[in-house]
Protein backbone atom coordinates (compact mmCIF):
# COMPACT_ATOMS: atom_id res chain seq x y z
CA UNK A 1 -51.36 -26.80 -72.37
CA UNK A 2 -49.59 -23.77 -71.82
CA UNK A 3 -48.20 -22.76 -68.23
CA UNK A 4 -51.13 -20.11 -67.81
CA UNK A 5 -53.89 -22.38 -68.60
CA UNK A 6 -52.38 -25.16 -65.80
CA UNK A 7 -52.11 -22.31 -63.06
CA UNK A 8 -55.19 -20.76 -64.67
CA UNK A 9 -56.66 -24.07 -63.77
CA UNK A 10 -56.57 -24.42 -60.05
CA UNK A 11 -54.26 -27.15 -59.30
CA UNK A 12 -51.59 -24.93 -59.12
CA UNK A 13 -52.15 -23.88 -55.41
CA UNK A 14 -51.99 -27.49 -53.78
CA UNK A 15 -49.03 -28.53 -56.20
CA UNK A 16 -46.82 -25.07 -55.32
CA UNK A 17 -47.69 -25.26 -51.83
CA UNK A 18 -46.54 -22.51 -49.04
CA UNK A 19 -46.83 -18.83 -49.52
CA UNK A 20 -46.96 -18.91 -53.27
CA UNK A 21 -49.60 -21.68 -53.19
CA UNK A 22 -51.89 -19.70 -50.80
CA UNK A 23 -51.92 -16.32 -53.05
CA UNK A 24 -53.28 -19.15 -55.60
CA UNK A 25 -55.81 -20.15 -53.29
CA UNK A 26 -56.93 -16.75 -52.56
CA UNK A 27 -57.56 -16.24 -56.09
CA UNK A 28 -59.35 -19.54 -56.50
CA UNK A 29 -61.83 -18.18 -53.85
CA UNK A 30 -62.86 -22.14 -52.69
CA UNK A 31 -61.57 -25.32 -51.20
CA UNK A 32 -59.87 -27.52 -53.19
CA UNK A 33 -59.45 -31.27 -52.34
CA UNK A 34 -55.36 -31.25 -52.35
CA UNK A 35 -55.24 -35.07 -53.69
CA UNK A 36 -57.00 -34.72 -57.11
CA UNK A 37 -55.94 -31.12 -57.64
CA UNK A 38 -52.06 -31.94 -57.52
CA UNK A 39 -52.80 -35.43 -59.68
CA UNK A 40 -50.81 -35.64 -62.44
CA UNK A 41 -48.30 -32.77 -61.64
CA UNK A 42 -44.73 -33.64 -61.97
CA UNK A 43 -41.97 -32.12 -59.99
CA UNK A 44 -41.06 -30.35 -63.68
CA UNK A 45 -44.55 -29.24 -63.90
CA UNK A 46 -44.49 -27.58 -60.46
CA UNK A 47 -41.24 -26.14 -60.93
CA UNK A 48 -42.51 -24.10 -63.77
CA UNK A 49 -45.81 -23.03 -62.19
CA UNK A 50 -43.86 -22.01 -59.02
CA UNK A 51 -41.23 -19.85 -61.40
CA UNK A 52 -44.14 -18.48 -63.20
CA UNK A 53 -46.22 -17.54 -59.99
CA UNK A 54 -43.11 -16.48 -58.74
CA UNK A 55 -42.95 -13.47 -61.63
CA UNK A 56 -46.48 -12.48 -60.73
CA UNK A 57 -46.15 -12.09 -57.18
CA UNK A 58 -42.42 -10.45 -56.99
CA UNK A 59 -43.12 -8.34 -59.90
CA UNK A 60 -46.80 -7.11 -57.94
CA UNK A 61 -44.46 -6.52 -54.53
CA UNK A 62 -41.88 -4.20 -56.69
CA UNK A 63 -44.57 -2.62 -58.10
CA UNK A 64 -45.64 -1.85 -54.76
CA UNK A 65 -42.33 -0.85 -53.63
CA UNK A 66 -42.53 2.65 -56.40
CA UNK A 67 -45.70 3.02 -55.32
CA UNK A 68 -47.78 2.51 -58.19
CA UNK A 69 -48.10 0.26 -61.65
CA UNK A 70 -47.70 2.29 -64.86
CA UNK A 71 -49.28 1.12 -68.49
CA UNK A 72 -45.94 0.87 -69.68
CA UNK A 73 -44.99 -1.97 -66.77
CA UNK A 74 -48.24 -3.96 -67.58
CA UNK A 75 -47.77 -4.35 -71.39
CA UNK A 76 -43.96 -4.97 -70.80
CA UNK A 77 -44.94 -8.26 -68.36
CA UNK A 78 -47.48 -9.18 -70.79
CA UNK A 79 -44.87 -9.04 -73.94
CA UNK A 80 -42.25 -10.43 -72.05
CA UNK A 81 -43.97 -13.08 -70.95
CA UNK A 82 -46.29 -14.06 -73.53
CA UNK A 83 -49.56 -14.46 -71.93
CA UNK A 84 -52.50 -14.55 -74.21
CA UNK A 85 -55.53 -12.20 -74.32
CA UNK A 86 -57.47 -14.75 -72.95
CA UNK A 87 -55.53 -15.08 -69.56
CA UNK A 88 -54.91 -11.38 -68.74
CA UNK A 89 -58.35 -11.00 -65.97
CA UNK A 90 -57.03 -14.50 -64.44
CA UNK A 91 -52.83 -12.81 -64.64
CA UNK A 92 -53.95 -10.06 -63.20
CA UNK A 93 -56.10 -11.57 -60.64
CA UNK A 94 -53.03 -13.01 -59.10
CA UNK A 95 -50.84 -9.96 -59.44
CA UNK A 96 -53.91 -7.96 -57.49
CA UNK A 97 -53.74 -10.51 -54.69
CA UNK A 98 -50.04 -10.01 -54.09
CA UNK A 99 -50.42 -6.99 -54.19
CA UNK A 100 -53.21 -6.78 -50.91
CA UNK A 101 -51.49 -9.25 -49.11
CA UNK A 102 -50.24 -7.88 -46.26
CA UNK A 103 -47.07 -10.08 -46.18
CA UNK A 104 -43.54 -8.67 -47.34
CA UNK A 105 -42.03 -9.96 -50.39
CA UNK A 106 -39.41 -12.15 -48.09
CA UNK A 107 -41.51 -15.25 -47.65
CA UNK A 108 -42.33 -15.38 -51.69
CA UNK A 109 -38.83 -15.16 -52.19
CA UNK A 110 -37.56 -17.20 -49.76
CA UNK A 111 -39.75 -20.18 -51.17
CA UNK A 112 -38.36 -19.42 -54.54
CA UNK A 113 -34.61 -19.73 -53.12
CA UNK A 114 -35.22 -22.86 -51.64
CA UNK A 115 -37.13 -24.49 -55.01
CA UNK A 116 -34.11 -23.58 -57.42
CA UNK A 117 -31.31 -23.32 -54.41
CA UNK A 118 -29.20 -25.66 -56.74
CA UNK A 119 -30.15 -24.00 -60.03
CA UNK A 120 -28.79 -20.35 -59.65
CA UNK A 121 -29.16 -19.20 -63.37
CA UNK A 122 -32.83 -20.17 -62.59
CA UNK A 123 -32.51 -17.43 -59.69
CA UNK A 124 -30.89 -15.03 -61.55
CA UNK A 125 -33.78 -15.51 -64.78
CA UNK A 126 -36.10 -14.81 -62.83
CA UNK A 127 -34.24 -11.65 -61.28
CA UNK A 128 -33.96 -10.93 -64.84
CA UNK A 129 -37.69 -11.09 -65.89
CA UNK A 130 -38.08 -8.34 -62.96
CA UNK A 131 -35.68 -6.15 -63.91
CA UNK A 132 -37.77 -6.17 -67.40
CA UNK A 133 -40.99 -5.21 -65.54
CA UNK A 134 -38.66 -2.54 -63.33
CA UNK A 135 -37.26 -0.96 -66.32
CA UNK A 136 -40.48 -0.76 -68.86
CA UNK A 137 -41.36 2.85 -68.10
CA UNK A 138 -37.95 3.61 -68.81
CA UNK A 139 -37.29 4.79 -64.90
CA UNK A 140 -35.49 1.85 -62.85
CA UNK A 141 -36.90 3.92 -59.64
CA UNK A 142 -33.64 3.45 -56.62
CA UNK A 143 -36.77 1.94 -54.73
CA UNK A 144 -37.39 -0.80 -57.29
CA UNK A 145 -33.55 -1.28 -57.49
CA UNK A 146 -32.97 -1.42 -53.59
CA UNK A 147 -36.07 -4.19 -53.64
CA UNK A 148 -33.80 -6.35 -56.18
CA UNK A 149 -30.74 -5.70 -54.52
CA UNK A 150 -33.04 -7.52 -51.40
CA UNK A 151 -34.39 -10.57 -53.09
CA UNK A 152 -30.97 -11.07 -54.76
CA UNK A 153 -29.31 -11.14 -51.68
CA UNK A 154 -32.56 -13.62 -50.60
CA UNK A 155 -31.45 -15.52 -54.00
CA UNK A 156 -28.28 -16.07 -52.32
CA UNK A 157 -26.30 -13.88 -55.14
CA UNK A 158 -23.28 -11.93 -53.93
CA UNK A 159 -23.00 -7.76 -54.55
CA UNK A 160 -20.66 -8.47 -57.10
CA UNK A 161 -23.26 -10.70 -58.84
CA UNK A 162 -25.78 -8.48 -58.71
CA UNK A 163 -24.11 -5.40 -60.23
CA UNK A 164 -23.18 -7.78 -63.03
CA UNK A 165 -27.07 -8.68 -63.82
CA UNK A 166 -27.86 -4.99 -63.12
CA UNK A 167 -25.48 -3.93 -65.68
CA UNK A 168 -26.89 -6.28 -68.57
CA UNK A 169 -30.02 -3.85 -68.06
CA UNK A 170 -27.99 -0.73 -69.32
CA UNK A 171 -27.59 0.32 -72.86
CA UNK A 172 -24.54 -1.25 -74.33
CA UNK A 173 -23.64 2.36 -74.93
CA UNK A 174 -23.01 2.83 -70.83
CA UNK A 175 -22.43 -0.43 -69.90
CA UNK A 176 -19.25 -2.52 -68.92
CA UNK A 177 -18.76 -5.22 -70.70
CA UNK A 178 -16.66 -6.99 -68.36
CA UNK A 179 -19.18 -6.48 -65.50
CA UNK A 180 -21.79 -7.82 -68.22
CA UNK A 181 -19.75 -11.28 -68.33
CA UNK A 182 -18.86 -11.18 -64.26
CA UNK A 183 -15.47 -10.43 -64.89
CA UNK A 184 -12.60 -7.54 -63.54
CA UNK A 185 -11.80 -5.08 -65.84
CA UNK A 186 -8.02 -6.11 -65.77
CA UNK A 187 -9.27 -10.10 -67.47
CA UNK A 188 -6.97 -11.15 -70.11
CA UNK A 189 -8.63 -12.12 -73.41
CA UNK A 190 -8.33 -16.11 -72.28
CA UNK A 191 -10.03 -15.16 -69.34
CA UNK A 192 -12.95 -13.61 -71.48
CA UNK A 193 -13.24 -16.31 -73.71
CA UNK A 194 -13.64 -19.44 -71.09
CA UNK A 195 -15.89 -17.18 -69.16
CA UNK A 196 -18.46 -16.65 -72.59
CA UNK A 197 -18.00 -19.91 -73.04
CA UNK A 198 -19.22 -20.66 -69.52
CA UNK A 199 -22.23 -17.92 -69.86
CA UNK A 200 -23.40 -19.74 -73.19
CA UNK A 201 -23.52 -22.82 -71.95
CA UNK A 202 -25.25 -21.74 -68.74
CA UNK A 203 -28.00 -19.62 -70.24
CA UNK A 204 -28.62 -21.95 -72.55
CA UNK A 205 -32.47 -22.23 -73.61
CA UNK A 206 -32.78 -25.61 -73.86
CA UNK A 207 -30.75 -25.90 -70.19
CA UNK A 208 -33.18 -23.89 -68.32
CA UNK A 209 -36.41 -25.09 -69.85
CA UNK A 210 -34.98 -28.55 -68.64
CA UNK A 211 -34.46 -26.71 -65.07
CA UNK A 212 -38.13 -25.08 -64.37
CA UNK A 213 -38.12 -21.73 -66.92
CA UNK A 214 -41.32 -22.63 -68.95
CA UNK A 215 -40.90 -21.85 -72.12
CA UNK A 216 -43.00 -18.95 -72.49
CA UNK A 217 -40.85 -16.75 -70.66
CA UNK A 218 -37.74 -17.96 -72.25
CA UNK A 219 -37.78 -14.39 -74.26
CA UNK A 220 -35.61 -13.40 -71.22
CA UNK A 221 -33.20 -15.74 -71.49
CA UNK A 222 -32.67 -15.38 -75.02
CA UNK A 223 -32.52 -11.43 -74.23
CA UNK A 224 -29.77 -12.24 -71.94
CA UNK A 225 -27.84 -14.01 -74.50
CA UNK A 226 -28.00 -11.73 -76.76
CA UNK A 227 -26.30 -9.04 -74.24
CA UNK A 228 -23.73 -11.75 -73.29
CA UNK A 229 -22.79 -11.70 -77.08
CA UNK A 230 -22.69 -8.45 -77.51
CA UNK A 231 -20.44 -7.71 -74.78
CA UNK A 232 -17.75 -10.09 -76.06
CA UNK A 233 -17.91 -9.09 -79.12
CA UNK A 234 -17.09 -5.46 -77.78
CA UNK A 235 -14.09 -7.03 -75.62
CA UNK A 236 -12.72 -9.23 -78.53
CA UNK A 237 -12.82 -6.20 -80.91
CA UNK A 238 -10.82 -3.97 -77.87
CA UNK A 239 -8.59 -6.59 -77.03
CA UNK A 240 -7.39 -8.15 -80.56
CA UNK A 241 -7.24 -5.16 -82.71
């Protein structure tokens, strides 16, 4: 069953639990009995709906932070993130309900921080994924970008971190390389290549499927890799010719 279909399905609330369960239970609209609607959910399972959810609701607080949602913003979550025709109302149900709820964006993310708190390239996936949704109008708006800079800082990610994942959402035509791979301009070619290394192995697919990134939002990983590679290749190229 895919991961929309099991949130889709109303269990989801009960097995997230806290802020993130309750916009789920707003959408449900009715009482569910909390022991057979979290039956049969492992702490894998949950992880994954609570990542997912997590997308929805961040993403509908950002979009609230520039004011409004654009076409362009809608069709880039629903690309991104794969979900099918047939789940879009029910998607966009939840993003709707974030989107009323008078709460700020802190206790969503807060809840997030402490589910992946030892899984940080978790964290910084899903910053990723909302960077996407920021930038698919082709305007990363400096309110959208101050609102990451605040649930990075919620993510527990330093400012140095954050520039770095900021600048793997620039063309490689403007953007650092070095930054791209968390480095200082001034890193030797050793440095580079146990860092990649690192990043490779850490971004992995596989890795954060294993960790809570269901695998129909992997795209962003594998986007993320794919700047990680280019940016070495750019360094090695500078550095050994």
């Amino acid at each position: 069953m895919s991961i929309w279909r099991t949130i889709i399905g109303g269990a989801a609330g009960f097995a997230i639990g806290g802020p993130l369960g309750a916009i789920l239970g707003g959408v449900a609209g009715h009482v569910l009995d909390k022991k057979s609607s979290s039956k049969g959910n492992s702490s894998h399972e949950t992880d994954q709906m609570a990542f997912t959810v997590a997308i929805i609701v961040l993403g509908a607080k950002m979009a609230k932070a520039d004011g409004s949602v654009s076409i362009e913003e809608i069709k880039a979550f629903r690309e991104v993130f794969h979900v099918p025709e047939r789940d879009m109302k029910a998607v966009g149900q939840i993003f709707d309900e974030a989107k009323k709820d008078s709460s700020g964006f802190e206790p969503y993310a807060n809840q997030i921080s402490d589910l992946f708190k030892n899984r940080k390239n978790v964290l910084e996936d899903l910053l990723d994924g909302l960077f996407h949704i920021a930038k698919a109008d082709n305007i990363l708006h400096q309110s959208e970008l101050e609102y990451l800079r605040q649930v990075s800082i919620i993510f527990g990610f330093t400012d140095f971190e954050f520039k770095s994942i900021k600048e793997r959402h620039n063309s490689p035509e403007i953007s650092d390389p070095y930054k791209i791979l968390g480095l200082e301009s001034n890193a030797n070619f050793s440095q580079v290549k146990n860092k990649y290394k690192q990043l490779i192995k850490e971004y992995h697919p596989d890795k954060l499927i294993a960790q809570g990134v269901p695998k129909e939002l992997i795209d962003v990983a594998n986007k993320k890799l794919s700047v990680i590679n280019d940016a070495y290749d750019r360094i090695e190229k500078k550095q050994t010719n």
